[in-house]
N, C-alpha and C. Protein backbone atom coordinates (compact mmCIF):
# COMPACT_ATOMS: atom_id res chain seq x y z
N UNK A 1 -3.20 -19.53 -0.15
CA UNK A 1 -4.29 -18.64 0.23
C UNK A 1 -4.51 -18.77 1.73
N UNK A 2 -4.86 -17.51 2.44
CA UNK A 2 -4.85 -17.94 3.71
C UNK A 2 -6.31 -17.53 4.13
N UNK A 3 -7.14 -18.10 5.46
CA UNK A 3 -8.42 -18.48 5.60
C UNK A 3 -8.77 -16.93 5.73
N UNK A 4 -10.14 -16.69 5.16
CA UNK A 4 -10.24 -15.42 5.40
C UNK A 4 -10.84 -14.91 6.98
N UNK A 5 -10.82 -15.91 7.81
CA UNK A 5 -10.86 -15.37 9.82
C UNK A 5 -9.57 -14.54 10.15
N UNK A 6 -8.72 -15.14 9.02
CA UNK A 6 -7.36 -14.02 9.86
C UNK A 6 -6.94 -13.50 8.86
N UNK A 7 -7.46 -13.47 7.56
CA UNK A 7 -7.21 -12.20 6.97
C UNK A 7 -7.70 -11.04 7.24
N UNK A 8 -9.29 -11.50 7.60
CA UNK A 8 -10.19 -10.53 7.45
C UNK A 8 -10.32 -9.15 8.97
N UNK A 9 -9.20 -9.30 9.96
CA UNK A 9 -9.13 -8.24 10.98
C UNK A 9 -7.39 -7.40 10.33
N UNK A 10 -6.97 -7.81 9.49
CA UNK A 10 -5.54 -6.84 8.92
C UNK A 10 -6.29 -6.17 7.75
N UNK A 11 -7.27 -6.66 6.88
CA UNK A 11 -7.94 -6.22 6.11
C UNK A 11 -8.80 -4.74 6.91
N UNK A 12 -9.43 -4.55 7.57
CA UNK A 12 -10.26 -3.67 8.35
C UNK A 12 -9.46 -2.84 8.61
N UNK A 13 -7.98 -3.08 9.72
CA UNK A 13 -7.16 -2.14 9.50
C UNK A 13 -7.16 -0.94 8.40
N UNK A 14 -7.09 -1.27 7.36
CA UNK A 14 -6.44 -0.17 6.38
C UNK A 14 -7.87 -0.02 5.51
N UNK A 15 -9.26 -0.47 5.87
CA UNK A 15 -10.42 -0.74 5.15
C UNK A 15 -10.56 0.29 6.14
N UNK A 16 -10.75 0.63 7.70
CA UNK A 16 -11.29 1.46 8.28
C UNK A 16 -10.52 2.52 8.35
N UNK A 17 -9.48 2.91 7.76
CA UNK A 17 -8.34 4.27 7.81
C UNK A 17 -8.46 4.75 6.58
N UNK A 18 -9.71 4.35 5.65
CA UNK A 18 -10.02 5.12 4.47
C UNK A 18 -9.81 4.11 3.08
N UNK A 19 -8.67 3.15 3.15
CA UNK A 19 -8.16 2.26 1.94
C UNK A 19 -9.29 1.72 1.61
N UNK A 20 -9.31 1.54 0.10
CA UNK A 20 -10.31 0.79 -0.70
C UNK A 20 -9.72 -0.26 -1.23
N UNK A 21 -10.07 -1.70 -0.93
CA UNK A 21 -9.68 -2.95 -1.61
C UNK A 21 -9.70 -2.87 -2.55
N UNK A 22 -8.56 -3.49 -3.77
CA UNK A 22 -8.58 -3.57 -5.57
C UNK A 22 -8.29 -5.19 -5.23
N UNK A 23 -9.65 -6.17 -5.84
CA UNK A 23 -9.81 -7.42 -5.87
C UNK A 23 -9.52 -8.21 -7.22
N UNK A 24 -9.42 -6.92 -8.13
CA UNK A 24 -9.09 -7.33 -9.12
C UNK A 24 -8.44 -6.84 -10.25
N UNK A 25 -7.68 -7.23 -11.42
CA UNK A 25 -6.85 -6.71 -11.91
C UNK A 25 -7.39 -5.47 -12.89
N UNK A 26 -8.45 -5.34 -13.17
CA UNK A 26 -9.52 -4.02 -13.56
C UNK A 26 -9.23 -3.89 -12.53
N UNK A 27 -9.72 -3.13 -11.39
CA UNK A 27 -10.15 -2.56 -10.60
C UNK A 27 -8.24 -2.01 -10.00
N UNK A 28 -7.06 -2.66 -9.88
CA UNK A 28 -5.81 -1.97 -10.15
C UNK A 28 -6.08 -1.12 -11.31
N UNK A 29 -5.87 -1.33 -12.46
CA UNK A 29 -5.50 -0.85 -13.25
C UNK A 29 -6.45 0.38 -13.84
N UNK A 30 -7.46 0.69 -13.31
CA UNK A 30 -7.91 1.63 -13.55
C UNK A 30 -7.78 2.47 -12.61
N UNK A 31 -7.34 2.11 -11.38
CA UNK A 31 -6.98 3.08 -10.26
C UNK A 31 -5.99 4.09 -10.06
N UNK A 32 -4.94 2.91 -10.71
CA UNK A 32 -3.45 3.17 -10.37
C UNK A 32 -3.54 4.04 -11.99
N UNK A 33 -4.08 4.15 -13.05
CA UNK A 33 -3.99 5.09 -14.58
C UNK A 33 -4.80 6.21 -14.01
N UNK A 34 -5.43 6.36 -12.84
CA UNK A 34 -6.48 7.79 -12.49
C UNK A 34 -5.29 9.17 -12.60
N UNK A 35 -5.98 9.96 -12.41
CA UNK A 35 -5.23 11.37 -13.17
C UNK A 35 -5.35 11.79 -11.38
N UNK A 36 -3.82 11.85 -10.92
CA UNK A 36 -4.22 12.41 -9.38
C UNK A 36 -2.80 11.22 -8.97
N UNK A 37 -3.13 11.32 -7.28
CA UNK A 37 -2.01 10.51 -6.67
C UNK A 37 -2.45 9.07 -5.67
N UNK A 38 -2.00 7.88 -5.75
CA UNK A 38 -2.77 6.79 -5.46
C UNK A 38 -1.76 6.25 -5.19
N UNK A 39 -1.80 5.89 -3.68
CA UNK A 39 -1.22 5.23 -2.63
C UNK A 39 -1.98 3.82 -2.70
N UNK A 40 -0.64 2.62 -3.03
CA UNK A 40 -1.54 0.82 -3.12
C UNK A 40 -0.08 0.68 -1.87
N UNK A 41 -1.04 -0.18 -0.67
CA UNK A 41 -0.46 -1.42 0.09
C UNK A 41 -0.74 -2.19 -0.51
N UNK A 42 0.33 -3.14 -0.08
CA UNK A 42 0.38 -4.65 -0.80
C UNK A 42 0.52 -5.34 0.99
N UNK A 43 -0.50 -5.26 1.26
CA UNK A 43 -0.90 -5.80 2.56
C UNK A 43 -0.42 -7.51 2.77
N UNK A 44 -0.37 -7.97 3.52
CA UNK A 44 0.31 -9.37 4.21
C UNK A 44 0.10 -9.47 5.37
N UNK A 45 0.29 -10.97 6.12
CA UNK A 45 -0.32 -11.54 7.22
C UNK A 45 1.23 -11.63 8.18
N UNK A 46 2.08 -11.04 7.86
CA UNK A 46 3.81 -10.71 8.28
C UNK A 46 3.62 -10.28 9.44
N UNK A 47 4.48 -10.30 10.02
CA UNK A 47 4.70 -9.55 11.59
C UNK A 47 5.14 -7.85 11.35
N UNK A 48 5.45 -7.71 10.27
CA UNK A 48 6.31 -6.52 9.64
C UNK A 48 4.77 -5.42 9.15
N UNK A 49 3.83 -6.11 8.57
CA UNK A 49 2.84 -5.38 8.30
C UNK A 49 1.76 -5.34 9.41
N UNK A 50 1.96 -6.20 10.41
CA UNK A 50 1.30 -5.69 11.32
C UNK A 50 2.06 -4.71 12.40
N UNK A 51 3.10 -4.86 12.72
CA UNK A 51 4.02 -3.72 13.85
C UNK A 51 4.53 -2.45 13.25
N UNK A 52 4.69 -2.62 11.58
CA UNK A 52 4.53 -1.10 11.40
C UNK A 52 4.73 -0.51 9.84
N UNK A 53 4.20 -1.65 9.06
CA UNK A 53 3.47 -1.39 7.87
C UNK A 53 2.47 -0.52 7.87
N UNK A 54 1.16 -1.42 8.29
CA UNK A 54 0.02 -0.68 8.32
C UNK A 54 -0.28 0.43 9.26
N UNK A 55 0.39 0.46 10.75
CA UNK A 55 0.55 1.30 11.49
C UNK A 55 1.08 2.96 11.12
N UNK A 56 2.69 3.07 10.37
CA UNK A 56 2.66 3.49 9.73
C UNK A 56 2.34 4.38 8.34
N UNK A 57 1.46 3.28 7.78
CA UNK A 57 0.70 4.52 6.52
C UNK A 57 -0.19 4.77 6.64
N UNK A 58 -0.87 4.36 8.20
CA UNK A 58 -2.21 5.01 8.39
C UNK A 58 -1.53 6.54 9.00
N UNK A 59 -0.53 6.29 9.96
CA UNK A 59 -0.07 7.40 10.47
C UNK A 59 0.11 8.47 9.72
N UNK A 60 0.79 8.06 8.64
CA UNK A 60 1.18 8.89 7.83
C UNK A 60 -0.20 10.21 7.30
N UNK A 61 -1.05 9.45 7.44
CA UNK A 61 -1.96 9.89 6.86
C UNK A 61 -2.80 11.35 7.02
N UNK A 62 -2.33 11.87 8.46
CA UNK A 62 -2.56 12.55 10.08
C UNK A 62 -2.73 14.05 9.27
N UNK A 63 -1.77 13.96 8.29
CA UNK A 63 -1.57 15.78 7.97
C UNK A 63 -2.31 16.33 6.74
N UNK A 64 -2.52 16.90 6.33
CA UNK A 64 -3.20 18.20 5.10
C UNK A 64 -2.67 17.13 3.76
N UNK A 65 -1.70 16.69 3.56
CA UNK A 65 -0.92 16.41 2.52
C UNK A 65 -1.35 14.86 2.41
N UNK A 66 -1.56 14.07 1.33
CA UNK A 66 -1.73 13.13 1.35
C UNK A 66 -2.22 12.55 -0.14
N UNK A 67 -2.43 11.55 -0.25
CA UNK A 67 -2.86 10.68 -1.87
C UNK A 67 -4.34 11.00 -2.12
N UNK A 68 -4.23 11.14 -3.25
CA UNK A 68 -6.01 11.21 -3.34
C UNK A 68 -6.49 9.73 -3.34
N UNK A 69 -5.98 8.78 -3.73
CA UNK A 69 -7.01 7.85 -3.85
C UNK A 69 -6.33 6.67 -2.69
N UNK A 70 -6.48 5.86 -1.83
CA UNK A 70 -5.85 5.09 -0.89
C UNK A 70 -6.48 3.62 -1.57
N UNK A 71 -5.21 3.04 -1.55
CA UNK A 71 -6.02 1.54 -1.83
C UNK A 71 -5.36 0.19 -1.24
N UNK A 72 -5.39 -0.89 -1.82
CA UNK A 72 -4.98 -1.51 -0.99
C UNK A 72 -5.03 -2.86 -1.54
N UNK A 73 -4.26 -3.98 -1.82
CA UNK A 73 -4.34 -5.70 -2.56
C UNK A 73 -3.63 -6.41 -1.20
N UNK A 74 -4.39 -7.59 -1.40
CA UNK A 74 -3.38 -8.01 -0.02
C UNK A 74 -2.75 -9.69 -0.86
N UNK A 75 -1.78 -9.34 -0.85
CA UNK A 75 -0.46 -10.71 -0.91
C UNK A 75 -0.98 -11.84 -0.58
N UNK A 76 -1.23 -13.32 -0.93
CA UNK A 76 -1.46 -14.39 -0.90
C UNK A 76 -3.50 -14.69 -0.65
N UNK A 77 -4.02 -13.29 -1.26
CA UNK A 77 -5.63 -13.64 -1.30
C UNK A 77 -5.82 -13.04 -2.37
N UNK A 78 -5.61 -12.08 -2.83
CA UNK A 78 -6.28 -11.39 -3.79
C UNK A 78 -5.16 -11.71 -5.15
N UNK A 79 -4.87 -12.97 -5.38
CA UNK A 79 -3.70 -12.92 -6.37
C UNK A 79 -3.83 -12.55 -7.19
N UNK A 80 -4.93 -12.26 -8.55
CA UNK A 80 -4.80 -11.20 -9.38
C UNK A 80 -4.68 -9.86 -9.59
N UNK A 81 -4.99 -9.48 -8.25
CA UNK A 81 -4.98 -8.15 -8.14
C UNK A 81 -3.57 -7.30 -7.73
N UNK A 82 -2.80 -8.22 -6.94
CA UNK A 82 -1.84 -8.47 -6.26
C UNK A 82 -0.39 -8.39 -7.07
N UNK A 83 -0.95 -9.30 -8.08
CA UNK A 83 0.21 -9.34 -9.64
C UNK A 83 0.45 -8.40 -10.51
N UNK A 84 -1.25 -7.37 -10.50
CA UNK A 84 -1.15 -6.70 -11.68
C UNK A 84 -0.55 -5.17 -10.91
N UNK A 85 -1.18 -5.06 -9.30
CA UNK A 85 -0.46 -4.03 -8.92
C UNK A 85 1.20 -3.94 -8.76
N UNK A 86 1.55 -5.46 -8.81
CA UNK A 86 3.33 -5.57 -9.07
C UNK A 86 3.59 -5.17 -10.36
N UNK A 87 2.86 -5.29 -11.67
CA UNK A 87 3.45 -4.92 -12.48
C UNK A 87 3.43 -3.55 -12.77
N UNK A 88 2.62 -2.53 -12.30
CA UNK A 88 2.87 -1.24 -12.13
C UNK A 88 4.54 -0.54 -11.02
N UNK A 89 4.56 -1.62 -10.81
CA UNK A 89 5.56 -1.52 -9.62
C UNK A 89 6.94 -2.09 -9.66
N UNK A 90 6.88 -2.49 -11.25
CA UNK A 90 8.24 -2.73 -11.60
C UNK A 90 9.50 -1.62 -12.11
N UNK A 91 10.57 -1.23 -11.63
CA UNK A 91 11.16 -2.47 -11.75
C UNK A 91 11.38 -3.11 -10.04
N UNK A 92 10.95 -2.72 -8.82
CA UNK A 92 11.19 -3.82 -7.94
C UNK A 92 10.33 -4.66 -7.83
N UNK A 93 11.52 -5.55 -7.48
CA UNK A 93 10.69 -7.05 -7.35
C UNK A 93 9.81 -6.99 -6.48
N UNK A 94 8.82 -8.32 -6.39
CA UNK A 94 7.75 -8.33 -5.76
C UNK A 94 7.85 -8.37 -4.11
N UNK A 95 7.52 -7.68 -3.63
CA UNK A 95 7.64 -7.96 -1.99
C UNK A 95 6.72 -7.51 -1.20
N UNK A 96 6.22 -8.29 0.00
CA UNK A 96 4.88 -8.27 0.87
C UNK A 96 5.44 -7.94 2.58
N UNK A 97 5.18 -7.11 3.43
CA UNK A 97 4.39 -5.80 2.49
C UNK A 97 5.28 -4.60 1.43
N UNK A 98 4.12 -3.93 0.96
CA UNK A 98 5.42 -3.16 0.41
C UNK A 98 4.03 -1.64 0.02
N UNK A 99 4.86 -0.39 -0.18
CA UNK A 99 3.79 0.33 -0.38
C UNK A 99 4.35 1.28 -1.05
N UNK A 100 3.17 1.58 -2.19
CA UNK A 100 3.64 2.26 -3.65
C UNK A 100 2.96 3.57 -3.66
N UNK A 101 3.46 4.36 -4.66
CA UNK A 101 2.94 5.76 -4.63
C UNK A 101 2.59 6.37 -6.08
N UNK A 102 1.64 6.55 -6.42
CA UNK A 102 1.65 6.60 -8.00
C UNK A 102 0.87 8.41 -8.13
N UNK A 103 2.20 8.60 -9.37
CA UNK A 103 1.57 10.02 -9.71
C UNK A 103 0.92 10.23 -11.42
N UNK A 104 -0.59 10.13 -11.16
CA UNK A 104 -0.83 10.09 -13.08
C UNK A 104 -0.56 8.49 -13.48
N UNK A 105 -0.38 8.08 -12.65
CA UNK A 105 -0.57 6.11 -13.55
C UNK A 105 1.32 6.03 -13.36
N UNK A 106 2.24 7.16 -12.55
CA UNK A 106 3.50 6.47 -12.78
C UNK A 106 4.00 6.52 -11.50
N UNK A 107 4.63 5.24 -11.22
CA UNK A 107 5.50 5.01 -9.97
C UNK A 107 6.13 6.08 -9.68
N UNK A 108 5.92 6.73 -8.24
CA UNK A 108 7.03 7.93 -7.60
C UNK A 108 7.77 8.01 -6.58
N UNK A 109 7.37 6.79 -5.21
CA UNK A 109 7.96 6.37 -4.56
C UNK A 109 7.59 5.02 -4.16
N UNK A 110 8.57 4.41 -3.49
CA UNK A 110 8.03 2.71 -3.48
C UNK A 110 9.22 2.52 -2.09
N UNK A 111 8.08 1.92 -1.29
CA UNK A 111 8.85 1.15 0.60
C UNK A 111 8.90 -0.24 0.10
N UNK A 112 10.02 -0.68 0.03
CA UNK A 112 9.70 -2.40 -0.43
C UNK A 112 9.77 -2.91 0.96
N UNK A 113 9.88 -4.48 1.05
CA UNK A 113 9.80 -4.72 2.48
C UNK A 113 10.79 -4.45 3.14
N UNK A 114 12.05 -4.43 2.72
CA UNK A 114 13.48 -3.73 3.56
C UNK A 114 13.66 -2.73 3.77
N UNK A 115 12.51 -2.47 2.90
CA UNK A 115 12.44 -0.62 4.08
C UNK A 115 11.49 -0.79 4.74
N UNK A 116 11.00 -1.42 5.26
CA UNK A 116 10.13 -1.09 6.21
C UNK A 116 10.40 -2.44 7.64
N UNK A 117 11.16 -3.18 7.16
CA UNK A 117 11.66 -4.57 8.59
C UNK A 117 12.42 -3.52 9.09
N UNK A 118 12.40 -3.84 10.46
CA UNK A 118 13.48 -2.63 11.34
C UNK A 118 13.37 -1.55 11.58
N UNK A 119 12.32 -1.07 11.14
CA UNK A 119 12.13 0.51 11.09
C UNK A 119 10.56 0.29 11.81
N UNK A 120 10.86 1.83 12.58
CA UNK A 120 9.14 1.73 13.48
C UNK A 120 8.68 2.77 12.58
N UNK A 121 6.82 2.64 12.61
CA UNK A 121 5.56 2.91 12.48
C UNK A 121 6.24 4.86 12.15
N UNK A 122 6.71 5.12 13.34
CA UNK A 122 7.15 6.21 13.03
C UNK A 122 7.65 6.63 11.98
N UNK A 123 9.05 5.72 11.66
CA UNK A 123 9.75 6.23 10.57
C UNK A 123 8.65 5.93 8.71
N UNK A 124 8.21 4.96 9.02
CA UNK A 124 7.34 4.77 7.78
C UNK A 124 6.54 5.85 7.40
N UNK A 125 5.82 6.40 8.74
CA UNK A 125 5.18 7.50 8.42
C UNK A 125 5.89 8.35 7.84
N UNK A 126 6.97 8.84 8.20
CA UNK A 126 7.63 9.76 7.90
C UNK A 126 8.80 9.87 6.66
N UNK A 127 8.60 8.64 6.13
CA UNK A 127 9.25 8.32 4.83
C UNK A 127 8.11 8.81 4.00
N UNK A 128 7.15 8.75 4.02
CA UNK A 128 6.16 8.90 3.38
C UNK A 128 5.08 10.41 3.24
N UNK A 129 5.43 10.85 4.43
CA UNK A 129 4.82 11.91 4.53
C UNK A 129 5.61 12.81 3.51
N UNK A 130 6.69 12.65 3.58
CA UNK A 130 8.24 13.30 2.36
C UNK A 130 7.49 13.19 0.98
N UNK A 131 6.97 11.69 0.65
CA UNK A 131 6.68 11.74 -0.43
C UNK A 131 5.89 12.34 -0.87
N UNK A 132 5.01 12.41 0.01
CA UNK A 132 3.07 13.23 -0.18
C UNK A 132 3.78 15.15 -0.24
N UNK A 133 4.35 15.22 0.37
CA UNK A 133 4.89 16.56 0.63
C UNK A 133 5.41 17.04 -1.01
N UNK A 134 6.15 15.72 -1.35
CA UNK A 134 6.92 16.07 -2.85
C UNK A 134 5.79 16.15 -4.05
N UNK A 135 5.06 15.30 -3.80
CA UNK A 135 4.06 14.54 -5.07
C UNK A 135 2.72 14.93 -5.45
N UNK A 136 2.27 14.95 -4.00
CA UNK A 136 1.03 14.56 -3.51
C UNK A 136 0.69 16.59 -3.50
């Protein structure tokens, strides 16, 4: 678990770009079953979710097209919440950060973390904006 002084400014990030924290495994699972489209980060204290994870799907966010519901569990604090949004998110394995796309309660696109190491803010956005365009 890591102290919440330096969780709590990556948290705000995606808390002030609209995302709603799921702290708990209710609070996934009734989100991610809503009738509509629901975008979960799986937020982390990584160098990867800060240079262009979160940068990225806020960007993304810029146009007409987009998820109805934004949310958000963060990796090594919120561990129940964290687990149960992986199991909506199977079959990939678990990885931090990583960011999911749900249409009607079912997985439709998913950035695990190797899609998103190496790649700038830009391209994330724009992996994603594809999806909102398709789904959303």
């Amino acid at each position: 678990m890591y102290p919440e002084e330096i969780v709590e400014p990556m948290r705000e990030e995606l808390v002030n770009a609209g995302f709603n924290e799921l702290k708990t495994a209710a609070e996934v699972e009734n989100t991610i079953k809503k009738e509509g489209t629901t975008l979960v980060v799986v937020n982390s204290v990584c160098g990867c979710a800060a240079g262009t994870a979160r940068p990225g799907v806020i960007a993304s966010l810029q146009l007409d097209k987009k998820p109805d519901n934004l949310t958000t569990v963060f990796a090594g604090v919120e561990k129940e919440a964290t687990e149960k949004a992986r199991e909506f998110m199977i079959p990939f394995p678990p990885s931090s950060p990583s960011i999911a796309l749900f249409k009607d309660g079912q997985l439709v696109h998913m950035l695990e973390r190797h899609h998103i190491e190496g790649r700038s803010a830009e391209m994330i956005a724009a992996n994603l904006t594809g999806a909102y365009d398709e789904f959303c």
